[in-house]
N, C-alpha and C. Protein backbone atom coordinates (compact mmCIF):
# COMPACT_ATOMS: atom_id res chain seq x y z
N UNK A 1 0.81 -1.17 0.00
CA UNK A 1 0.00 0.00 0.00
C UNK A 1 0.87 1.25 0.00
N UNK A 2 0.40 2.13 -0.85
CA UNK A 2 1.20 3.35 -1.09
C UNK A 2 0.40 4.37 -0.94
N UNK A 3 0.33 5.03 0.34
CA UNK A 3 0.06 6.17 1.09
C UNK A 3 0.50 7.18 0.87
N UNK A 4 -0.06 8.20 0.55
CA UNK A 4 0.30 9.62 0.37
C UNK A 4 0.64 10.43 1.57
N UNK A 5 1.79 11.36 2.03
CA UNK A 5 1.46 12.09 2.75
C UNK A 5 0.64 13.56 2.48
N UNK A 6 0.61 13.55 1.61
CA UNK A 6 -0.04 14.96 1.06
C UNK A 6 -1.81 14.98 1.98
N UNK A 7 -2.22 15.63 2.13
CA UNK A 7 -3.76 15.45 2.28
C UNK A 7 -4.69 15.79 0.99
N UNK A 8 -5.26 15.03 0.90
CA UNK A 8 -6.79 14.91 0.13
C UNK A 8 -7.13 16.28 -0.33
N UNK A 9 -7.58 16.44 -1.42
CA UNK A 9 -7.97 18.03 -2.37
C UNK A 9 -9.41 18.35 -1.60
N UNK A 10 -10.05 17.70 -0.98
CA UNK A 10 -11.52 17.45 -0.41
C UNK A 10 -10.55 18.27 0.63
N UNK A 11 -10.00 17.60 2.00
CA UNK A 11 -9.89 18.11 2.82
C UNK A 11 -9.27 19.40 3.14
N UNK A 12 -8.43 19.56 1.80
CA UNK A 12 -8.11 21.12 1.83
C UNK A 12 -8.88 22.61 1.45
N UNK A 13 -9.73 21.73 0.73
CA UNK A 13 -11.31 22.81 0.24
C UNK A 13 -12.07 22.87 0.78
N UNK A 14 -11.98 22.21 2.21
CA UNK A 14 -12.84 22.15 3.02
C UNK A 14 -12.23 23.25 4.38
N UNK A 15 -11.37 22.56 4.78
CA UNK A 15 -10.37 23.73 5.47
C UNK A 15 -10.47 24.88 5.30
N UNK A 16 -10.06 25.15 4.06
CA UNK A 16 -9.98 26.48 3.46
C UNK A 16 -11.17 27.42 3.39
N UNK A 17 -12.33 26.65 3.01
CA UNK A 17 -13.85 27.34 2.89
C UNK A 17 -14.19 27.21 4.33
N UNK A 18 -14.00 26.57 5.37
CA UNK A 18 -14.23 27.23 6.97
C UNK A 18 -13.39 28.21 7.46
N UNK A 19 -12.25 28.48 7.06
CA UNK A 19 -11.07 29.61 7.29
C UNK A 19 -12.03 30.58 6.72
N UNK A 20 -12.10 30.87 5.38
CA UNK A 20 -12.54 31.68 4.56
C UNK A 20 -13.93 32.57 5.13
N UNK A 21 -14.93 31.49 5.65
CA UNK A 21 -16.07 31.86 6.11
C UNK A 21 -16.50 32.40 7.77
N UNK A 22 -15.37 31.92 8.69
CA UNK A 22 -14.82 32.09 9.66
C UNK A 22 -14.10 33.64 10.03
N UNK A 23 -13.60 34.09 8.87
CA UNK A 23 -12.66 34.95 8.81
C UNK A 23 -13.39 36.23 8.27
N UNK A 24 -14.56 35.91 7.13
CA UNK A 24 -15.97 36.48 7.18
C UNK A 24 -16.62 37.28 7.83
N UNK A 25 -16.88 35.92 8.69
CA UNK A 25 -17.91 36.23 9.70
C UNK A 25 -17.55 37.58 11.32
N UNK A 26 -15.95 36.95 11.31
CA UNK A 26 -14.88 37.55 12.46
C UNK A 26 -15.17 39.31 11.84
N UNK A 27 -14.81 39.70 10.51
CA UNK A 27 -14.89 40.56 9.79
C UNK A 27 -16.18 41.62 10.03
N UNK A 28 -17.45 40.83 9.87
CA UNK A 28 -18.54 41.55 10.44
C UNK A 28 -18.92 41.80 11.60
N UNK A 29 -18.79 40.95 12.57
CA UNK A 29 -18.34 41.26 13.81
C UNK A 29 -18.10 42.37 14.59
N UNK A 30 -17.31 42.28 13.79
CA UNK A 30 -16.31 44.11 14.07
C UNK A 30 -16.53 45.39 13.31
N UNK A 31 -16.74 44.94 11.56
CA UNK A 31 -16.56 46.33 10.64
C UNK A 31 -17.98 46.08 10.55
N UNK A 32 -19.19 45.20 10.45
CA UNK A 32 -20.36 45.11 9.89
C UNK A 32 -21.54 46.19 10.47
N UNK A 33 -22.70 46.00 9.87
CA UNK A 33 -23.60 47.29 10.19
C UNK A 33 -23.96 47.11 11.73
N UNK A 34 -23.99 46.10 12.32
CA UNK A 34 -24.44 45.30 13.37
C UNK A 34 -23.29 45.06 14.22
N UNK A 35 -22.31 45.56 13.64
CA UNK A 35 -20.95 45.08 14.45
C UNK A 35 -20.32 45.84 15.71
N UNK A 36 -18.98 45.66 16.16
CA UNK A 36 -18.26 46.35 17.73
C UNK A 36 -18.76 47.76 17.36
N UNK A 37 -17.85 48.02 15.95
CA UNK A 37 -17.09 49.93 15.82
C UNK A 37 -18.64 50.49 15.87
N UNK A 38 -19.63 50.00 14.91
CA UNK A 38 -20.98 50.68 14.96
C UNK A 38 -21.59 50.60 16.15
N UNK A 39 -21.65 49.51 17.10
CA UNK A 39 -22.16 50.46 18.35
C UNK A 39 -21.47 51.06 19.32
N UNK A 40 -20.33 50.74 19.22
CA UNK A 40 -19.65 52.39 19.46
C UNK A 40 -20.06 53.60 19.39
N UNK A 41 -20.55 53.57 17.73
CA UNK A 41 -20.52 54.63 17.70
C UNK A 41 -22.19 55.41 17.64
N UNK A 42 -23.26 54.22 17.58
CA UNK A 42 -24.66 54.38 18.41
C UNK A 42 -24.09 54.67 19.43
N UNK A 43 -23.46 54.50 20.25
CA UNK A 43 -23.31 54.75 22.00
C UNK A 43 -23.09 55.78 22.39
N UNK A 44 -21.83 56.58 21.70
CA UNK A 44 -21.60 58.29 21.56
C UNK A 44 -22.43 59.06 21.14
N UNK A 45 -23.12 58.55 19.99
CA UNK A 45 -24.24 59.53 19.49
C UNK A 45 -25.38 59.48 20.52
N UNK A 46 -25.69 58.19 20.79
CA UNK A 46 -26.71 58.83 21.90
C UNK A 46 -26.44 59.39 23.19
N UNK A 47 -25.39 59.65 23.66
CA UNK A 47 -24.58 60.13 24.59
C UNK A 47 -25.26 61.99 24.12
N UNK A 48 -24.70 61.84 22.79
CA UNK A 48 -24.57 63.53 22.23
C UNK A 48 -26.28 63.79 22.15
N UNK A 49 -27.08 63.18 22.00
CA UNK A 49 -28.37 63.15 21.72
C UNK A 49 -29.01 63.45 22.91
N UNK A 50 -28.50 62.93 24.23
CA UNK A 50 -29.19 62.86 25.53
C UNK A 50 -28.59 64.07 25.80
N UNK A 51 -27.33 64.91 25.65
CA UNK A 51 -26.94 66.23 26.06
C UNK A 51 -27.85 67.38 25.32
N UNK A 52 -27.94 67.41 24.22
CA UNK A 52 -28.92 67.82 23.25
C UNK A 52 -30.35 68.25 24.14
N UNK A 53 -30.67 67.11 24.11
CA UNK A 53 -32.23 66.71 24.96
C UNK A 53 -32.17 67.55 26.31
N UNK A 54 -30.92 67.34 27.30
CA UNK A 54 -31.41 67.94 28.57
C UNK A 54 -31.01 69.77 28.00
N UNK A 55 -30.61 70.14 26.59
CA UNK A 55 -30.29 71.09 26.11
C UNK A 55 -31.57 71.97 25.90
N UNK A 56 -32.14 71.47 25.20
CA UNK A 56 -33.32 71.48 24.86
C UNK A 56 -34.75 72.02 26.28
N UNK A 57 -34.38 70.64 26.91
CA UNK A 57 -35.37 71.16 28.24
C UNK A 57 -35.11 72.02 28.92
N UNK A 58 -34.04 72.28 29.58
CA UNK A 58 -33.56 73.80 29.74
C UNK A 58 -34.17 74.74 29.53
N UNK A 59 -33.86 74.78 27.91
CA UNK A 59 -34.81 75.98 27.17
C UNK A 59 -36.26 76.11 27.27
N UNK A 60 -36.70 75.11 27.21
CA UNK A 60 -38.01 74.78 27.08
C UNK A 60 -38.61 75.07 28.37
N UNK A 61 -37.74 75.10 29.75
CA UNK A 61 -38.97 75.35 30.84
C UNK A 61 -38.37 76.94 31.17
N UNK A 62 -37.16 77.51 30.42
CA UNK A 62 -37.14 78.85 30.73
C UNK A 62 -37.89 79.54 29.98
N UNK A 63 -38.18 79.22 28.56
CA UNK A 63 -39.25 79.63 27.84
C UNK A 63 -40.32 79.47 28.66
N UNK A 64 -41.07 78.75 28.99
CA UNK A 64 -42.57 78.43 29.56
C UNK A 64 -42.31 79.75 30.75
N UNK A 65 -41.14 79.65 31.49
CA UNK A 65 -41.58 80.50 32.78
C UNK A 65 -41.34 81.88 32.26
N UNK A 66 -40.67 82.15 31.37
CA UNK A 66 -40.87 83.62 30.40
C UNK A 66 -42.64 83.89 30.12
N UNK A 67 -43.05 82.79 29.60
CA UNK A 67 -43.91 83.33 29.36
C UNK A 67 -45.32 83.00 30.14
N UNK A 68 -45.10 82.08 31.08
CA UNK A 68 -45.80 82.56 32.48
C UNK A 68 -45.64 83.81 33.23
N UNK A 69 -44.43 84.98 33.05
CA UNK A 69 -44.16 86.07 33.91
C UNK A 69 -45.01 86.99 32.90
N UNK A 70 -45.47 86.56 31.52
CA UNK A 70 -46.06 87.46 30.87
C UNK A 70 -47.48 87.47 30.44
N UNK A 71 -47.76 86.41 31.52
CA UNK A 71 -49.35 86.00 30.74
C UNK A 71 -50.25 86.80 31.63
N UNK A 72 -51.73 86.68 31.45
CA UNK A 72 -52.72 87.33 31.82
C UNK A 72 -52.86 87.34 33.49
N UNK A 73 -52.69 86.01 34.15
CA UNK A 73 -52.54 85.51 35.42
C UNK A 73 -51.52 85.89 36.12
N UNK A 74 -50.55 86.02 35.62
CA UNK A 74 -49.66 86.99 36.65
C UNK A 74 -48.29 87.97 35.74
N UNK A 75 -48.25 88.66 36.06
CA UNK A 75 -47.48 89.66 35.10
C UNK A 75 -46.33 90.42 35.60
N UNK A 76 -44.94 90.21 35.36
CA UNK A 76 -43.94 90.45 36.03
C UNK A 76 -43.78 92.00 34.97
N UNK A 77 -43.58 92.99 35.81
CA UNK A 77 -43.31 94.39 35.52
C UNK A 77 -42.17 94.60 34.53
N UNK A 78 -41.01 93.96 35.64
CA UNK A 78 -39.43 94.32 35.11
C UNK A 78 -39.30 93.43 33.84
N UNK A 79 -39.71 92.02 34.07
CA UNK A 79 -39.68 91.55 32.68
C UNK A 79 -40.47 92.59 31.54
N UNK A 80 -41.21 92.95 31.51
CA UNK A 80 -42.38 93.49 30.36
C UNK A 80 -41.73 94.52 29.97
N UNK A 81 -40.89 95.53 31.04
CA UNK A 81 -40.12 96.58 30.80
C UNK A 81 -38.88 96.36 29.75
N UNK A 82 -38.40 94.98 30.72
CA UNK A 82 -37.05 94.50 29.48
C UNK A 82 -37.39 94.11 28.28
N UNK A 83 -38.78 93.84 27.83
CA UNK A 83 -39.16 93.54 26.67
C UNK A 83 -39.65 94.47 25.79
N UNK A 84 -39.77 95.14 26.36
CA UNK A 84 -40.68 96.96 25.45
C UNK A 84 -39.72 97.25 25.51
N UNK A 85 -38.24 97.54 26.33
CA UNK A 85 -37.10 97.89 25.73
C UNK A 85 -36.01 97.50 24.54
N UNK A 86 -36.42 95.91 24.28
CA UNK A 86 -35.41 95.21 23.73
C UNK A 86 -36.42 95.32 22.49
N UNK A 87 -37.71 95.65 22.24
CA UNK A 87 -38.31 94.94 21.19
C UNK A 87 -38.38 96.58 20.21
N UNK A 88 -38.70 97.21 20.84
CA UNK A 88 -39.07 98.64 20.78
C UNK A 88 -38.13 99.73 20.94
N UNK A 89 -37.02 99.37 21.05
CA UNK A 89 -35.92 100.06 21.52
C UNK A 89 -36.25 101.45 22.10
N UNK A 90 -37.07 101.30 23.47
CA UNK A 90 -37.62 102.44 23.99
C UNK A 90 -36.98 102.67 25.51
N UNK A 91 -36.69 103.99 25.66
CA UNK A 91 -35.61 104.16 26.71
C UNK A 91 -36.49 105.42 27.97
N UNK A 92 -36.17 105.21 29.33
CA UNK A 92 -37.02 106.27 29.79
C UNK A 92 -36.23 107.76 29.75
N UNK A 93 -37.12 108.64 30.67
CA UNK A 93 -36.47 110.20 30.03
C UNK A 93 -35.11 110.19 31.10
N UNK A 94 -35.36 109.36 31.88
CA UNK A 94 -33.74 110.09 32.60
C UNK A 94 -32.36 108.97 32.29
N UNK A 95 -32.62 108.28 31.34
CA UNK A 95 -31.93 107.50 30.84
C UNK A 95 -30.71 107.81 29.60
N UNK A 96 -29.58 107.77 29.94
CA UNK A 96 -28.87 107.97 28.34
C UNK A 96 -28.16 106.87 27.27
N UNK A 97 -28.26 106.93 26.22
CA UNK A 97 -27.42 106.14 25.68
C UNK A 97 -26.99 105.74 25.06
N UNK A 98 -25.92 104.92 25.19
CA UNK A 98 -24.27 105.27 24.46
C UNK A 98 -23.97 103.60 23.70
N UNK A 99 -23.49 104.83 22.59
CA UNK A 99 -23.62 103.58 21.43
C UNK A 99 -22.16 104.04 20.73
């Protein structure tokens, strides 16, 4: 009997196409849409998204109490003054000013 040491063309195309598909798969893993780097980088963005947001509310309840100091129910003076000044550029008589 005369034995080859070589291995079989089967077993090397077989090898090779689990390396191949293995090496694939390792590939998406990491670079794919679903992969490490992309939720990374979902993770930062919603990081930046949630700063945004408490950015946002901020504004949103200093607005509301702006314009609670200006509504019918209760009416803040000095605000209304700073606003007929800023909107109207209206100044009183003992006032000067320098531009």
């Amino acid at each position: 009997m005369n034995r080859s040491t070589r291995p079989a063309f089967g077993t090397v195309l077989f090898f090779s196409t689990a390396f191949g598909l293995a090496m694939y798969f390792a590939f998406a893993a990491v670079q794919g849409n679903f992969g490490l780097f992309r939720r990374a980088e979902i993770l930062a963005e919603a990081q930046d998204l949630k700063q945004q947001l408490n950015q946002v509310q901020t504004d949103v309840a200093r607005m509301e109490n702006l314009t609670a100091r200006l509504s019918d129910d209760y009416l803040d003076l000095d605000l209304l003054d700073e606003q007929t000044r800023k909107v109207l550029g209206m100044i009183r008589a003992d006032e000067i000013v320098i531009r």
